[in-house]
N, C-alpha and C. Protein backbone atom coordinates (compact mmCIF):
# COMPACT_ATOMS: atom_id res chain seq x y z
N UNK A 1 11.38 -32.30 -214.68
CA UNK A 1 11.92 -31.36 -215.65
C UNK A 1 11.62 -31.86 -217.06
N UNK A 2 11.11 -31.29 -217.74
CA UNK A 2 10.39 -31.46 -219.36
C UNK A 2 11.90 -31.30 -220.04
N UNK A 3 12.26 -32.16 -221.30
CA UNK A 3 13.05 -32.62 -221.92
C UNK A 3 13.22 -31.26 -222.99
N UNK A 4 14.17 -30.36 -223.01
CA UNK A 4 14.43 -29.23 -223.73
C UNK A 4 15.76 -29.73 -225.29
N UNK A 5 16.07 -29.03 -226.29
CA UNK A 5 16.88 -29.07 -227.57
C UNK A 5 17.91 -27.56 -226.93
N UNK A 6 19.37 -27.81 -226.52
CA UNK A 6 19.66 -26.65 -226.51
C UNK A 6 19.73 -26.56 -227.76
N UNK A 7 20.64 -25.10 -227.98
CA UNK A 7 20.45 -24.20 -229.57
C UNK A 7 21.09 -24.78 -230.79
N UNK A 8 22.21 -25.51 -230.27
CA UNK A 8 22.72 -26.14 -231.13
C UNK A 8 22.56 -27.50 -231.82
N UNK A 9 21.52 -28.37 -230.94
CA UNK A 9 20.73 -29.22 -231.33
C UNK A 9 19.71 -28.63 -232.19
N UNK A 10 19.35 -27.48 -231.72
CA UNK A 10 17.61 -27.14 -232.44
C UNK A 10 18.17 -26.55 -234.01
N UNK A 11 19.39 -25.77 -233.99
CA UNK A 11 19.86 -25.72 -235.45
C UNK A 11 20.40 -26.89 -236.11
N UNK A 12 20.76 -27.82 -235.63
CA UNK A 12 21.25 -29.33 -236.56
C UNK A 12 19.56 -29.99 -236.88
N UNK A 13 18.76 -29.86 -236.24
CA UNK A 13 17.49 -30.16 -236.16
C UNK A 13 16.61 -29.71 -237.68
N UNK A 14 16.77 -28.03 -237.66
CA UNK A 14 16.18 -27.52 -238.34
C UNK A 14 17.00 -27.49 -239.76
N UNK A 15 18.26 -27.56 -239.69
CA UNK A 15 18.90 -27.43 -240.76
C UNK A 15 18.98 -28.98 -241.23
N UNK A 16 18.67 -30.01 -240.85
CA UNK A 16 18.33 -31.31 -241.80
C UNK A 16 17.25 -31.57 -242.33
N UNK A 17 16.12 -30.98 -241.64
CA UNK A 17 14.85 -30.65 -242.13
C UNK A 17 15.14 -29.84 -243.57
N UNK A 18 15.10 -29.18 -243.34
CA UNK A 18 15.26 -27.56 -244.38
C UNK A 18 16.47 -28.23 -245.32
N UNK A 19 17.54 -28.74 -244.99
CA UNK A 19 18.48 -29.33 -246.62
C UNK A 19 17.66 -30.23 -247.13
N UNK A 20 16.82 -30.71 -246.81
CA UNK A 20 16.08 -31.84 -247.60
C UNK A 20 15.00 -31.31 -248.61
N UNK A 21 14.57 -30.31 -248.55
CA UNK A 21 13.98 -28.84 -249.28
C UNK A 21 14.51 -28.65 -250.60
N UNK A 22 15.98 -28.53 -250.75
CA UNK A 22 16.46 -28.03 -251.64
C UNK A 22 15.84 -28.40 -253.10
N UNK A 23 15.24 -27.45 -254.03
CA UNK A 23 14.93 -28.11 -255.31
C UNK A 23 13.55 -28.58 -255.18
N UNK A 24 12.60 -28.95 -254.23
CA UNK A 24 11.09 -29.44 -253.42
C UNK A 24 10.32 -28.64 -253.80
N UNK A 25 8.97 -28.90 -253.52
CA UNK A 25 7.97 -28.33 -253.43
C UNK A 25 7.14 -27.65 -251.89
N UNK A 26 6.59 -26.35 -252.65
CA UNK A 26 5.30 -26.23 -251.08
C UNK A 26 3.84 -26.73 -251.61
N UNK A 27 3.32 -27.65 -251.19
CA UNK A 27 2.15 -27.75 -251.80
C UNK A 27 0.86 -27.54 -251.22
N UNK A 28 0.17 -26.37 -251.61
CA UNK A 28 -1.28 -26.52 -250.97
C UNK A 28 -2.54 -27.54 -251.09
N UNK A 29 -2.76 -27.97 -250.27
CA UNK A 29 -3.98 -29.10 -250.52
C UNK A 29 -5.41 -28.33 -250.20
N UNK A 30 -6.48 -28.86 -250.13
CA UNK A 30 -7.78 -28.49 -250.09
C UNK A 30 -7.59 -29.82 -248.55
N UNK A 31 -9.18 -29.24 -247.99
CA UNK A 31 -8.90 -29.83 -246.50
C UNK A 31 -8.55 -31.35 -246.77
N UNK A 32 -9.28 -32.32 -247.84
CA UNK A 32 -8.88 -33.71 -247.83
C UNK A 32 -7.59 -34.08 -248.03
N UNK A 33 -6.75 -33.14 -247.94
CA UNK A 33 -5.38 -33.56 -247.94
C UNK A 33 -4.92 -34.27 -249.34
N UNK A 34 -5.51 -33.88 -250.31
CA UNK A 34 -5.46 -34.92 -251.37
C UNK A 34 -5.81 -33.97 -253.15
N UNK A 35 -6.12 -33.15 -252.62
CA UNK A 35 -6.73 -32.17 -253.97
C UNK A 35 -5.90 -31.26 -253.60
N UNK A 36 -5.30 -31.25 -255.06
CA UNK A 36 -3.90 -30.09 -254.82
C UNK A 36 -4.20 -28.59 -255.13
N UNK A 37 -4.27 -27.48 -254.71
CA UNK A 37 -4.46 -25.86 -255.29
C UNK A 37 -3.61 -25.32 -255.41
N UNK A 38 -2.42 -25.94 -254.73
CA UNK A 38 -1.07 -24.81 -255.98
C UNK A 38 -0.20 -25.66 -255.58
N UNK A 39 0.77 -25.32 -256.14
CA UNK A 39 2.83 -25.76 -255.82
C UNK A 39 3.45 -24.70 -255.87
N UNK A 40 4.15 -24.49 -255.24
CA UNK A 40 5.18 -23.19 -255.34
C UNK A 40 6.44 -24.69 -255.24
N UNK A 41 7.47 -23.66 -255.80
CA UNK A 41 8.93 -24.59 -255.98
C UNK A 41 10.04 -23.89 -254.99
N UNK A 42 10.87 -24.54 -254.39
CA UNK A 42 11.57 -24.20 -253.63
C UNK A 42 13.29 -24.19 -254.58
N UNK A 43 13.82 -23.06 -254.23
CA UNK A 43 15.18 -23.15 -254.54
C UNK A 43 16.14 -24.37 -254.23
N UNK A 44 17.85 -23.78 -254.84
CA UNK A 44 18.75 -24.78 -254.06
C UNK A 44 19.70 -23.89 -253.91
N UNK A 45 19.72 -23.36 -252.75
CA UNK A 45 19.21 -23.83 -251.36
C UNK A 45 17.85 -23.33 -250.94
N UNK A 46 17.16 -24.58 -250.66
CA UNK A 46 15.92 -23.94 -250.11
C UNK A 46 15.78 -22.80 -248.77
N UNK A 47 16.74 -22.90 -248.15
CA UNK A 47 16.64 -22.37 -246.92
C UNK A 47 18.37 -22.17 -246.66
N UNK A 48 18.14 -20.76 -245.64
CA UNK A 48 19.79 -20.18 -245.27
C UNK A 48 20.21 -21.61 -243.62
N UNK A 49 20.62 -21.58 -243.33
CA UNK A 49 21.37 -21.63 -242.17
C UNK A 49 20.59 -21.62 -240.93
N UNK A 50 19.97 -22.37 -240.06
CA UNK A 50 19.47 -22.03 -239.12
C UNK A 50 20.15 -21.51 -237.62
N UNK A 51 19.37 -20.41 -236.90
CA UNK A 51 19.94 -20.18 -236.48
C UNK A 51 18.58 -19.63 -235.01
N UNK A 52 19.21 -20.03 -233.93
CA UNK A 52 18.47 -19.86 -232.71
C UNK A 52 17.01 -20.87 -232.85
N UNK A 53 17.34 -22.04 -233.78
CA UNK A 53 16.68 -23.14 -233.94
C UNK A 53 15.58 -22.98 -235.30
N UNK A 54 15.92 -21.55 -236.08
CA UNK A 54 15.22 -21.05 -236.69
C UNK A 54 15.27 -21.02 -238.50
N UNK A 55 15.36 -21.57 -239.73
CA UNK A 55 15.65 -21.92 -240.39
C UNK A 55 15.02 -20.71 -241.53
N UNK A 56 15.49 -19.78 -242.13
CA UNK A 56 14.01 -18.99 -243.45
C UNK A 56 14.50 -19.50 -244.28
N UNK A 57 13.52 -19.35 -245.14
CA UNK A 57 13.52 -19.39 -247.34
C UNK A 57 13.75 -18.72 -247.68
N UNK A 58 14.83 -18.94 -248.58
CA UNK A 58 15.41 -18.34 -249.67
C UNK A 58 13.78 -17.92 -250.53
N UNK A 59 14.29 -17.11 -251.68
CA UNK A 59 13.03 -16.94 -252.50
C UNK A 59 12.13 -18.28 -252.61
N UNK A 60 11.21 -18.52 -252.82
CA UNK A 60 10.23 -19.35 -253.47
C UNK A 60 8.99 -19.00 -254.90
N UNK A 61 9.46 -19.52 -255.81
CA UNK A 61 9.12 -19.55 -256.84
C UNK A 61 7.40 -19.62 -256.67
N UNK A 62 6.75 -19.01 -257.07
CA UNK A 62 5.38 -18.59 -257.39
C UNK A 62 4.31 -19.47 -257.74
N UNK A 63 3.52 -19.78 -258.01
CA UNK A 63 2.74 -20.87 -258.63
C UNK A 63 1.82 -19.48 -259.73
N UNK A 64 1.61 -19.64 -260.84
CA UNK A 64 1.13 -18.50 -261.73
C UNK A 64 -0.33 -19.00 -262.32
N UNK A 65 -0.42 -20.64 -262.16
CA UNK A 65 -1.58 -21.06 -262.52
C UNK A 65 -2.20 -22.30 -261.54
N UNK A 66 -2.78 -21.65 -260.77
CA UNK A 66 -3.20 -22.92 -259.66
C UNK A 66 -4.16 -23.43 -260.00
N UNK A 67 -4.41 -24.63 -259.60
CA UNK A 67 -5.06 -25.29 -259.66
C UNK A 67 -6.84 -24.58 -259.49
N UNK A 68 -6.75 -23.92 -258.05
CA UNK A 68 -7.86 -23.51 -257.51
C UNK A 68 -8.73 -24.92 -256.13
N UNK A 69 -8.99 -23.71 -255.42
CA UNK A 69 -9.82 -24.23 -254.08
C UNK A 69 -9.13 -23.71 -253.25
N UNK A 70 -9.99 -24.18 -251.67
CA UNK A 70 -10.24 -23.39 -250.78
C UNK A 70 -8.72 -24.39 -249.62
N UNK A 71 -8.15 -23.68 -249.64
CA UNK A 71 -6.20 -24.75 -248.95
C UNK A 71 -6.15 -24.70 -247.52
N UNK A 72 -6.21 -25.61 -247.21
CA UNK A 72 -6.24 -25.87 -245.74
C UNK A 72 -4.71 -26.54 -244.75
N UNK A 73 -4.04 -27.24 -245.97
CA UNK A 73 -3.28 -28.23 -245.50
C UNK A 73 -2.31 -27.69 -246.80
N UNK A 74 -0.77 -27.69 -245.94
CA UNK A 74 0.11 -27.53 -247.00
C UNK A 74 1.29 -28.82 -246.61
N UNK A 75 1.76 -29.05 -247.80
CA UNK A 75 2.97 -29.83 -247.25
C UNK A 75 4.32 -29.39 -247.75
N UNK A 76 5.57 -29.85 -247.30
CA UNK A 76 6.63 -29.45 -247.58
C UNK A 76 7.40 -30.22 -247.91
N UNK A 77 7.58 -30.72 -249.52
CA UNK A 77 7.93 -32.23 -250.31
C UNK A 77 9.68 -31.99 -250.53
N UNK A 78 10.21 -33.24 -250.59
CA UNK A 78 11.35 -32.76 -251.18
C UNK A 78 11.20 -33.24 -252.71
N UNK A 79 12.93 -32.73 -253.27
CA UNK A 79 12.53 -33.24 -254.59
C UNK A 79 12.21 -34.37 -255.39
N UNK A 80 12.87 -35.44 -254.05
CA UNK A 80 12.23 -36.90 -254.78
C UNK A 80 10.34 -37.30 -254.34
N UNK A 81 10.15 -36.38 -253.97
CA UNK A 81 8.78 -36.24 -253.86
C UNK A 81 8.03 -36.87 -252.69
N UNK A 82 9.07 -36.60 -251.38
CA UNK A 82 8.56 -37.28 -250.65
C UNK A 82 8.14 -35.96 -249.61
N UNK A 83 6.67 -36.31 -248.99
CA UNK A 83 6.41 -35.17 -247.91
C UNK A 83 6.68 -35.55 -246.48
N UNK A 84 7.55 -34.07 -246.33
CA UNK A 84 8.34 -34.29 -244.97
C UNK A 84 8.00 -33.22 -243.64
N UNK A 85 7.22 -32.48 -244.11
CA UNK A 85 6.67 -31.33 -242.98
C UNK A 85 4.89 -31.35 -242.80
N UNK A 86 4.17 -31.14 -242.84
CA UNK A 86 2.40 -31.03 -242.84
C UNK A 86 2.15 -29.54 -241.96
N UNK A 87 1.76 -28.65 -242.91
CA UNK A 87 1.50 -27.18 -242.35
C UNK A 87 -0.10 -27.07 -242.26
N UNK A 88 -0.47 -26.74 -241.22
CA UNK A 88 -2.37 -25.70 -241.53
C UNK A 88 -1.85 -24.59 -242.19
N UNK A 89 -2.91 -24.39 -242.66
CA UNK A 89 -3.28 -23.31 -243.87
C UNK A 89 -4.32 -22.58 -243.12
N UNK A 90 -4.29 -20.89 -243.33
CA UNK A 90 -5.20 -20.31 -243.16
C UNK A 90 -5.26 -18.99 -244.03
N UNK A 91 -6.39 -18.22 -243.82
CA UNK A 91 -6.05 -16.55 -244.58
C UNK A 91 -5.13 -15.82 -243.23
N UNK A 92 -4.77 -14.76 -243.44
CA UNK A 92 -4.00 -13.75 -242.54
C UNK A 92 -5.32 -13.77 -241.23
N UNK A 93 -4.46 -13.60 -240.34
CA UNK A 93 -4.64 -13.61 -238.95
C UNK A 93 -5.41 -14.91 -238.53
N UNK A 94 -5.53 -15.65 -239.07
CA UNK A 94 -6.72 -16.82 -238.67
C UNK A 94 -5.86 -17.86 -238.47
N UNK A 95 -4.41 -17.87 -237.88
CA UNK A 95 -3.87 -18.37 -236.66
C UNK A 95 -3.28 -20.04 -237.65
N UNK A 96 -3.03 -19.96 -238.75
CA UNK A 96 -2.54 -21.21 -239.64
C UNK A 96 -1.35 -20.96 -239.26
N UNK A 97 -0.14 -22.34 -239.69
CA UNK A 97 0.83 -22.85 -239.27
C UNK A 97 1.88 -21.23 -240.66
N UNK A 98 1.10 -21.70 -241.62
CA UNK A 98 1.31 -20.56 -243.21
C UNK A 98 -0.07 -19.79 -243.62
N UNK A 99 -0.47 -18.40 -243.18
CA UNK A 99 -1.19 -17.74 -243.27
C UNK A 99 -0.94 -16.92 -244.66
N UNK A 100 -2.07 -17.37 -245.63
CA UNK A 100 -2.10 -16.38 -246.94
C UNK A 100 -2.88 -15.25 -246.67
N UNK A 101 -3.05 -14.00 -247.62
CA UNK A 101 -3.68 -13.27 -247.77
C UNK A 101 -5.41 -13.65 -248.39
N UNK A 102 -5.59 -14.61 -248.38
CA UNK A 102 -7.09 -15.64 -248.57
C UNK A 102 -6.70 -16.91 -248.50
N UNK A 103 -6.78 -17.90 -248.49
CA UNK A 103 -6.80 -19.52 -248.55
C UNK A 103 -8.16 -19.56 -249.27
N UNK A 104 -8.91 -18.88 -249.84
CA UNK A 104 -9.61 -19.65 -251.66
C UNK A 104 -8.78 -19.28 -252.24
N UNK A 105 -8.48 -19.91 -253.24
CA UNK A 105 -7.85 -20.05 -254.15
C UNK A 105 -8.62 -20.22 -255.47
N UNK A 106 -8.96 -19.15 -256.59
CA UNK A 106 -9.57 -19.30 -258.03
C UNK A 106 -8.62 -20.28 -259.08
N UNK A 107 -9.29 -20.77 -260.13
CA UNK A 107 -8.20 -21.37 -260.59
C UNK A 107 -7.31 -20.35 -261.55
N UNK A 108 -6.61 -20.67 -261.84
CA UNK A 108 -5.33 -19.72 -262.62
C UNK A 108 -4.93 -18.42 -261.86
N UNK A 109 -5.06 -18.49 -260.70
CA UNK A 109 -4.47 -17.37 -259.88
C UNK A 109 -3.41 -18.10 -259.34
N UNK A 110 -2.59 -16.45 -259.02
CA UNK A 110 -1.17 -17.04 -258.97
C UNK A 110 -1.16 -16.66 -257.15
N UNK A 111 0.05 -17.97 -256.76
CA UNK A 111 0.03 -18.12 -254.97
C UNK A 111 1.62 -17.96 -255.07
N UNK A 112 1.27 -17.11 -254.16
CA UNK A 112 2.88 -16.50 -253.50
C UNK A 112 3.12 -16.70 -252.07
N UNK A 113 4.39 -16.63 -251.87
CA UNK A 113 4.83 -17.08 -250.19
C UNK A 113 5.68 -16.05 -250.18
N UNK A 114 5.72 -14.58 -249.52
CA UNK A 114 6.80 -13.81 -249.67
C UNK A 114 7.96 -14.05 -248.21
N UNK A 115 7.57 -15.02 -247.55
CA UNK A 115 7.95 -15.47 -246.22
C UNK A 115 7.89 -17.07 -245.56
N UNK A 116 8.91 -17.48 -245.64
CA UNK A 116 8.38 -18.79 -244.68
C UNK A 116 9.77 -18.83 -243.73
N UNK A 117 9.11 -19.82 -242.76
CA UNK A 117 10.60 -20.36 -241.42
C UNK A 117 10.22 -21.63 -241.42
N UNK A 118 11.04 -22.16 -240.88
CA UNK A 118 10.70 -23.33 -240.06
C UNK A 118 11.47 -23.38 -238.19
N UNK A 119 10.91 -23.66 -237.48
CA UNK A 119 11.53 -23.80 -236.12
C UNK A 119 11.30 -25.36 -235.97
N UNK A 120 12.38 -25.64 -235.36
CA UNK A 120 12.99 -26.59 -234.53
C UNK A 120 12.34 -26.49 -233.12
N UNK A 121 11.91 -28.33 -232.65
CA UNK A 121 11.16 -27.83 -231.31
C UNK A 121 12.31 -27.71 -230.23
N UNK A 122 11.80 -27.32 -229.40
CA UNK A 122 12.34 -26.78 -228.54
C UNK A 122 13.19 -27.96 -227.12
């Protein structure tokens, strides 16, 4: 029998993840993990309440002047600047962890997230 999180583990799970958010960054990288193409800023509270192991975002603040490039790798920093999640990046439908409407990125274009979760494994 494979080792399961019932629900109430998978929300204490997701909701210590996600309070550590509060006030953080989302940051897109370019594939070397190391060249940054945007930041979006996360609220406080970054995230509501998880629930059925499932955690969403509150609004997330915009990035209006990015950097620019092509984002492969996002991370999910808190505010003392430490990264605590590692997302793939893709455009819509091309199966990323956070799917944009393109992953190039021009510079001074602005990157929006009108949606994020996080789940708790299972």
């Amino acid at each position: 029998m494979a080792v399961t999180h019932l629900t109430a583990t998978r929300n204490g799970i997701a909701d210590y993840v996600v309070d550590q958010l509060d006030g953080g960054t989302l940051v897109f990288y370019a594939a070397d993990g190391s060249t940054e193409v945007a930041t979006l800023t996360f609220g406080t509270p970054a995230f509501g309440a998880a629930a059925a192991g499932v955690a969403t975002a509150n609004a997330i603040t915009q990035d209006s002047s990015a950097t620019g490039g092509t984002t492969t790798i996002a991370n999910l920093v808190t505010s003392g600047a430490s990264e605590i999640v590692e997302c793939s990046v893709s455009a819509a439908a091309g199966g990323g962890d956070i799917e944009l409407s393109t992953n190039v990125v021009s510079a001074s274009d602005t990157v929006s997230v009108s949606s994020l979760t996080y789940t708790a494994p299972v």
